[in-house]
Protein backbone atom coordinates (compact mmCIF):
# COMPACT_ATOMS: atom_id res chain seq x y z
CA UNK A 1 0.00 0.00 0.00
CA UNK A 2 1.27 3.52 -0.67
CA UNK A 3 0.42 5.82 2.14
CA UNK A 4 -0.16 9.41 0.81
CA UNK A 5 2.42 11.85 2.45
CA UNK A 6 4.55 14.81 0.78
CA UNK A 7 7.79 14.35 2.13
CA UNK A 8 8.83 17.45 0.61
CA UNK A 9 7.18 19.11 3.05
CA UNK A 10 6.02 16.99 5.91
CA UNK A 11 9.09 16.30 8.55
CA UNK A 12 7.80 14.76 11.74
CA UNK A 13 4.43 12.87 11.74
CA UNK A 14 2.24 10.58 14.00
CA UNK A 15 0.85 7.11 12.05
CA UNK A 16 -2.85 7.14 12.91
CA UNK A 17 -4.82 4.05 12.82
CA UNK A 18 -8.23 3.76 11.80
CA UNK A 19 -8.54 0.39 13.93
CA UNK A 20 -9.39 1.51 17.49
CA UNK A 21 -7.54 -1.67 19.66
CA UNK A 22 -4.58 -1.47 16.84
CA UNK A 23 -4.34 -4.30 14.26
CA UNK A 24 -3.49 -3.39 10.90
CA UNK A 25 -6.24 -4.00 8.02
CA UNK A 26 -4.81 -1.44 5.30
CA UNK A 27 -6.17 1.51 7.12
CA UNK A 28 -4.49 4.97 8.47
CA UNK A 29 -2.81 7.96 7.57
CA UNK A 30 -0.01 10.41 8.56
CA UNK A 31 -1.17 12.97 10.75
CA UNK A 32 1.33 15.78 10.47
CA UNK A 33 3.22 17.36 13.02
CA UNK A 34 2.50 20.89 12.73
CA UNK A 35 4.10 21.96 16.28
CA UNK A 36 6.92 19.83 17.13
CA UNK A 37 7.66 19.72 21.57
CA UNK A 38 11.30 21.12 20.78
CA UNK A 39 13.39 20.25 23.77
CA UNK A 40 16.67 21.95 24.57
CA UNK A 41 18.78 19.48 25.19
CA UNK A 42 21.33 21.67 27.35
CA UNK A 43 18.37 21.34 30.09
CA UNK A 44 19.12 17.49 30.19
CA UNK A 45 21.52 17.04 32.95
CA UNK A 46 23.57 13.68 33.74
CA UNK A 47 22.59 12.82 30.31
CA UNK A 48 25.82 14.19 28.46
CA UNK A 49 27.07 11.04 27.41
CA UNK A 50 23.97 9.45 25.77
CA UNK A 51 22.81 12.92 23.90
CA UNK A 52 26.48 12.11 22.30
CA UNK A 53 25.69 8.93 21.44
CA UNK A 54 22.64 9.67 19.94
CA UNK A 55 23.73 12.79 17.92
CA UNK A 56 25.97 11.49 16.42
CA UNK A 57 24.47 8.70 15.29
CA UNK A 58 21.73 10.88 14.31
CA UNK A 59 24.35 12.34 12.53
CA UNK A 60 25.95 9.60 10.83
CA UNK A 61 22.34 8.53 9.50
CA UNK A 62 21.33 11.53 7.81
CA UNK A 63 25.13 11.76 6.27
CA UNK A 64 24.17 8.42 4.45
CA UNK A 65 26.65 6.63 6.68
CA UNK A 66 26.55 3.26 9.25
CA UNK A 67 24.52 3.78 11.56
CA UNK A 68 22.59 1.70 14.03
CA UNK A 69 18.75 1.64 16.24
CA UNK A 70 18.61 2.61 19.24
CA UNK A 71 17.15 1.56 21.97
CA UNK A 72 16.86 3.97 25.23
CA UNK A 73 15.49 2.17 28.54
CA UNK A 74 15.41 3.57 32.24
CA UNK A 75 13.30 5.04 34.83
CA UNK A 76 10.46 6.75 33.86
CA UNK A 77 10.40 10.54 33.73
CA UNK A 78 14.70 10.72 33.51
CA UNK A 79 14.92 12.42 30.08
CA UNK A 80 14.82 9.31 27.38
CA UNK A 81 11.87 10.45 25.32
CA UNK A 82 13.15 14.16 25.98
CA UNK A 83 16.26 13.09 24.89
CA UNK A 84 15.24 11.85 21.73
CA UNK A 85 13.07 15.29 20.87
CA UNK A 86 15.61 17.28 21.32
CA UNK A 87 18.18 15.62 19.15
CA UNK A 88 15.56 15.17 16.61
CA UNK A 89 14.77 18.69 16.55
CA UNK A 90 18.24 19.36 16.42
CA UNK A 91 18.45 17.33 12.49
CA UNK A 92 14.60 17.72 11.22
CA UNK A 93 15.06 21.94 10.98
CA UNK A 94 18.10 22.27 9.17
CA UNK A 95 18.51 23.35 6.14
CA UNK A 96 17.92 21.16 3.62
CA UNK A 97 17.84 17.77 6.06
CA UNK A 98 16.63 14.19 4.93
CA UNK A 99 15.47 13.39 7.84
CA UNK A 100 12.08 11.96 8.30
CA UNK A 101 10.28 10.96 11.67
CA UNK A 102 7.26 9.10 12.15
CA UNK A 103 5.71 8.30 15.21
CA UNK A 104 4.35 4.98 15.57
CA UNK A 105 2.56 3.74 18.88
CA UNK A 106 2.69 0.04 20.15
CA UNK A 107 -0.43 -0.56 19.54
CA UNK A 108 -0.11 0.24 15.82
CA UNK A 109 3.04 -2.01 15.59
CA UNK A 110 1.87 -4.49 13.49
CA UNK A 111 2.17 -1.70 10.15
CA UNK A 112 6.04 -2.12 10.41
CA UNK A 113 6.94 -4.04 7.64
CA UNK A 114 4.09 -2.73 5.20
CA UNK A 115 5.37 1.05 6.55
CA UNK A 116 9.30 -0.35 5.75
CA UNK A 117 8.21 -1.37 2.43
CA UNK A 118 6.67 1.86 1.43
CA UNK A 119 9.73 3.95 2.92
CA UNK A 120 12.38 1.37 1.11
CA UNK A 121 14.10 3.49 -1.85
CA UNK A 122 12.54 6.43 -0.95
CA UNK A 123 15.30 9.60 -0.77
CA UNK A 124 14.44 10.57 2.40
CA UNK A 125 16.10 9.59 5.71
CA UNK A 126 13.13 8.15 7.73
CA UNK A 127 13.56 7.49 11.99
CA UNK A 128 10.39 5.26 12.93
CA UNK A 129 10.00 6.27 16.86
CA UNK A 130 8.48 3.88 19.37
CA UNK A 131 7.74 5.58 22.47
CA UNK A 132 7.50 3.56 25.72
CA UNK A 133 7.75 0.32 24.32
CA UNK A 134 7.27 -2.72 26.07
CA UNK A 135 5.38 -6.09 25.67
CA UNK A 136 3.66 -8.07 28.49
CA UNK A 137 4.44 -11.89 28.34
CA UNK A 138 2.51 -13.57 25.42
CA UNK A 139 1.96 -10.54 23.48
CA UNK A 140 3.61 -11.90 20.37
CA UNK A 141 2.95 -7.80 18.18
CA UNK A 142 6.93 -7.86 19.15
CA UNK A 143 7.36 -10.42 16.32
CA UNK A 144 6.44 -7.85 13.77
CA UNK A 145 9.56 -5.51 15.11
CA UNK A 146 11.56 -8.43 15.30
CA UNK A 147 11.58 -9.09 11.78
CA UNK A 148 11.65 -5.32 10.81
CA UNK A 149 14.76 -4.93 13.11
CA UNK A 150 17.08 -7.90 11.11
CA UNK A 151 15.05 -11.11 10.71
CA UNK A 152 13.48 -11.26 7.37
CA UNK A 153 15.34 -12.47 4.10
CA UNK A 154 15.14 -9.26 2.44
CA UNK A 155 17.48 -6.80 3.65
CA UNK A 156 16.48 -4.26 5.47
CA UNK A 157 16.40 -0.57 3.46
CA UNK A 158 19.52 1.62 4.76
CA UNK A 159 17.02 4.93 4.68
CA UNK A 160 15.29 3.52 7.59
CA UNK A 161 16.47 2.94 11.29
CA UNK A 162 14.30 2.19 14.55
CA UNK A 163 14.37 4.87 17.65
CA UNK A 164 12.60 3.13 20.53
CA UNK A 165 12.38 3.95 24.30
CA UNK A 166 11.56 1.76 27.38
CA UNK A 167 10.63 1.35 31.11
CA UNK A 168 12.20 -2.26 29.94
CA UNK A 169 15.72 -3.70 29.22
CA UNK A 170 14.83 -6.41 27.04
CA UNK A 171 11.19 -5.21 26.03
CA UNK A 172 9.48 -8.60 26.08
CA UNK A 173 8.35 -9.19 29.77
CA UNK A 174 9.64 -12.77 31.25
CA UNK A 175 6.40 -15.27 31.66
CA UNK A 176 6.58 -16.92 35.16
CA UNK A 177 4.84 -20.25 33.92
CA UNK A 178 7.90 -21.71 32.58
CA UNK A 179 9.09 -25.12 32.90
CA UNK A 180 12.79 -24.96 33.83
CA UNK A 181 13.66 -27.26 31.14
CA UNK A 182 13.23 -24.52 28.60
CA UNK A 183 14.12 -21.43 31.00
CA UNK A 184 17.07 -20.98 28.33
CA UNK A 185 14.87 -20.99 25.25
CA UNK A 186 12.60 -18.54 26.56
CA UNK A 187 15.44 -15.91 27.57
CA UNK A 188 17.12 -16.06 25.00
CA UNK A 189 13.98 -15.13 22.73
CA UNK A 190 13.15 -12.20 24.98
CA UNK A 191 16.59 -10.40 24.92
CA UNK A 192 16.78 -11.03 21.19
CA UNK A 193 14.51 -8.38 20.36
CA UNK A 194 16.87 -5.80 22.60
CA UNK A 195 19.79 -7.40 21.00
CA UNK A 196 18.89 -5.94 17.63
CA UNK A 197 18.74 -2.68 18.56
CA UNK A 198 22.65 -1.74 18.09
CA UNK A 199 22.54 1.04 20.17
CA UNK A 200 21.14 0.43 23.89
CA UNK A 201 21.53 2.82 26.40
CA UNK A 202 20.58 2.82 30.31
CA UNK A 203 19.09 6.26 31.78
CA UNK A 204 18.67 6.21 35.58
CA UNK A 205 17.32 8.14 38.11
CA UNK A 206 19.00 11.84 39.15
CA UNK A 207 21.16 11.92 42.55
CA UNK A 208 19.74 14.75 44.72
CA UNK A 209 22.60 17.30 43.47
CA UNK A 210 21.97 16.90 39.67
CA UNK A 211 17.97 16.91 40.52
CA UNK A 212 18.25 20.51 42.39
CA UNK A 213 20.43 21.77 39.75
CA UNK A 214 17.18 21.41 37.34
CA UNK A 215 15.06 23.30 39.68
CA UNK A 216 17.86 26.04 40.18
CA UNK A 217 17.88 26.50 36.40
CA UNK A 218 14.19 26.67 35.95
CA UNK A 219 14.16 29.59 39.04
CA UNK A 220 14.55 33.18 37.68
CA UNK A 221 17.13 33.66 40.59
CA UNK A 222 18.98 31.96 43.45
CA UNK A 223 16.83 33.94 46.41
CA UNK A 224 13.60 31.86 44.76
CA UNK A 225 15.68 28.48 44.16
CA UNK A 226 16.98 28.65 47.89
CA UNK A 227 13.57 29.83 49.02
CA UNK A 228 11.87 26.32 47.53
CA UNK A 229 14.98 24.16 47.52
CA UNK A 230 13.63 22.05 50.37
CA UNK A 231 9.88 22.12 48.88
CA UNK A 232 11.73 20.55 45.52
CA UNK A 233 13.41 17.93 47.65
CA UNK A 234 9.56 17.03 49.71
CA UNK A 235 8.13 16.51 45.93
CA UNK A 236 10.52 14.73 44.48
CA UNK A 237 10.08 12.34 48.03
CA UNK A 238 6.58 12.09 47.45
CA UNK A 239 6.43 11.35 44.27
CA UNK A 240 8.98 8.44 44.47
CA UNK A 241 11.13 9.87 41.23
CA UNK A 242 14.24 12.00 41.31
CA UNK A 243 13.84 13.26 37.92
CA UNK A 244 14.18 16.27 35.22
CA UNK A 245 9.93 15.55 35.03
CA UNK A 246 9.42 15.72 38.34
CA UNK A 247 11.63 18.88 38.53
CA UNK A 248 9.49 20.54 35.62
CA UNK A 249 6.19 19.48 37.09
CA UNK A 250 7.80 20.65 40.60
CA UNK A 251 7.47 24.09 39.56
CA UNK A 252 4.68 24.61 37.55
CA UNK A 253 2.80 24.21 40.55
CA UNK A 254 4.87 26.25 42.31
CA UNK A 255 4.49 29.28 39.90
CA UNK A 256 1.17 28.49 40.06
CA UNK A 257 0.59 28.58 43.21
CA UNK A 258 -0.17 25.06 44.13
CA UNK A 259 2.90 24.10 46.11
C-alpha cells in the first residue's frame, strides 16, 4: 500500500490508525506534526554522554553513513523520550535535512513491515520512533519488530532505522509459567529483540545534586531556588522519582501557586 504523504514538506508525523484496539487491516494515515515539543537538550543534565551517542548517530544517519537503532530504557520521567526530541529537533530543521520521523505507537506495531516497504528506496532519511515500548508476556505484536529490526530475508532498506524507548531492558516481559527445562529458550527469545537494537543505552534516576540543579535552572534567581529548595526535595520524596519531570512538574505548581 502507498500511504499518501509529501515528504517534501512533511518532517515529523504521528501514524494514525483507523482500527481503534490497533491491528493493521490497510487503514491509516499520517497525521502531520505541525508543532513539534522542541526540547533543549542543554536542560538534560547527567545525560551528556547518551545525547552524544545519539547525535551522532543521528548524525551519521542523515550523512548516508553506518549507523545503528537505538534503543533507550530507564526510569520513567529521567529524560529518554526528551532526549530523543531534542536531538531530533536538532536534524529535522536544518537546512535542507533528509530526515524523516514518524511516530508509531505500540499498539499500531503491526504496520512495520508494510510502513518499511513503502519507505524502502525512498530519498528521504526516515527514523520510525516507538515511544515507551514494552510487551507483556505472550503478546507476540513484538514479532512484527523483530523481523523489521534484522530477521526477514530481504534486507532491510539503509534509509530507515528504529528509535525506541523503554521502562524495559529487554522489552518482552519474562512469563513466570515456565518449565525450567526450557528457562534458556525462553530468555534467549526475549533479549533477542533488545539485541537488535545496536545502540542500547541505560538512563537512571538523578542523585539529589543533579535533581536541584534542574530546579535552580528553571528559578529566575537563586533567592527563589533557595527559598523552595527544600519544597523541591519534599516533591521529588513524594512522588517516588528523582527526575528532570518531576523537577518541571515541581514548579509549575509552584508558579502556580499550588505548592
Amino acid at each position: 500500500m502507498d500511504f499518501e504523504c509529501d515528504w517534501t514538506k512533511t518532517k515529523a508525523c504521528i501514524f494514525r490508525n483507523y482500527l481503534p484496539n490497533g491491528g493493521y487491516n490497510g487503514s491509516g494515515y499520517f497525521h502531520e506534526i505541525k508543532e513539534f515539543d522542541r526540547v533543549d537538550l542543554q536542560t538534560l543534565l547527567g545525560l551528556e554522554a547518551e545525547i552524544i551517542k545519539l547525535d551522532k548517530n543521528t548524525q551519521a544517519f542523515c550523512a548516508g553513513k553506518i549507523a545503528s537503532n537505538v534503543l533507550i530504557w530507564g526510569a520513567r520521567g529521567c529524560g529518554k523520550s526528551s532526549m530523543v526530541k531534542g536531538v531530533f529537533a536538532k536534524y529535522l530543521y536544518g537546512v535542507d535535512s533528509p530526515l524523516r520521523v514518524i511516530e508509531v505507537e505500540k499498539k499500531d506495531i503491526g504496520i512495520l513491515p508494510v510502513l518499511i516497504d513503502d519507505l524502502r528506496g525512498r530519498a528521504f532519511k526516515f527514523v520510525i520512533y516507538c515511544d515507551d515500548l514494552s510487551f507483556e508476556a505472550g503478546d507476540r505484536s513484538y514479532k512484527a519488530l523483530k523481523s523489521v529490526l534484522e530477521g526477514s530475508l530481504e534486507k532491510k532498506p539503509d534509509n530507515v532505522l528504529v528509535y525506541a524507548t523503554s521502562n524495559r531492558r529487554h522489552l518482552v516481559a519474562e512469563s513466570e509459567e515456565v518449565s525450567e527445562i526450557h528457562q534458556n529458550d525462553v530468555f534467549d527469545e526475549l533479549i533477542s529483540l533488545s539485541d537488535r537494537f545496536g545502540l542500547s543505552m541505560g538512563v537512571y534516576a538523578l542523585g539529589a545534586a543533579e535533581y536541584l540543579e534542574i530546579v535552580r535552572r528553571l528559578c529566575g534567581s537563586e533567592e527563589e531556588f533557595l527559598a523552595i529548595k527544600l519544597q523541591a526535595l519534599n516533591y521529588a520524596g513524594l512522588k517516588g522519582n528523582r527526575s528532570g519531570r518531576s523537577a518541571r512538574e515541581f514548579y509549575k505548581l509552584y508558579q502556580n501557586g499550588i505548592v
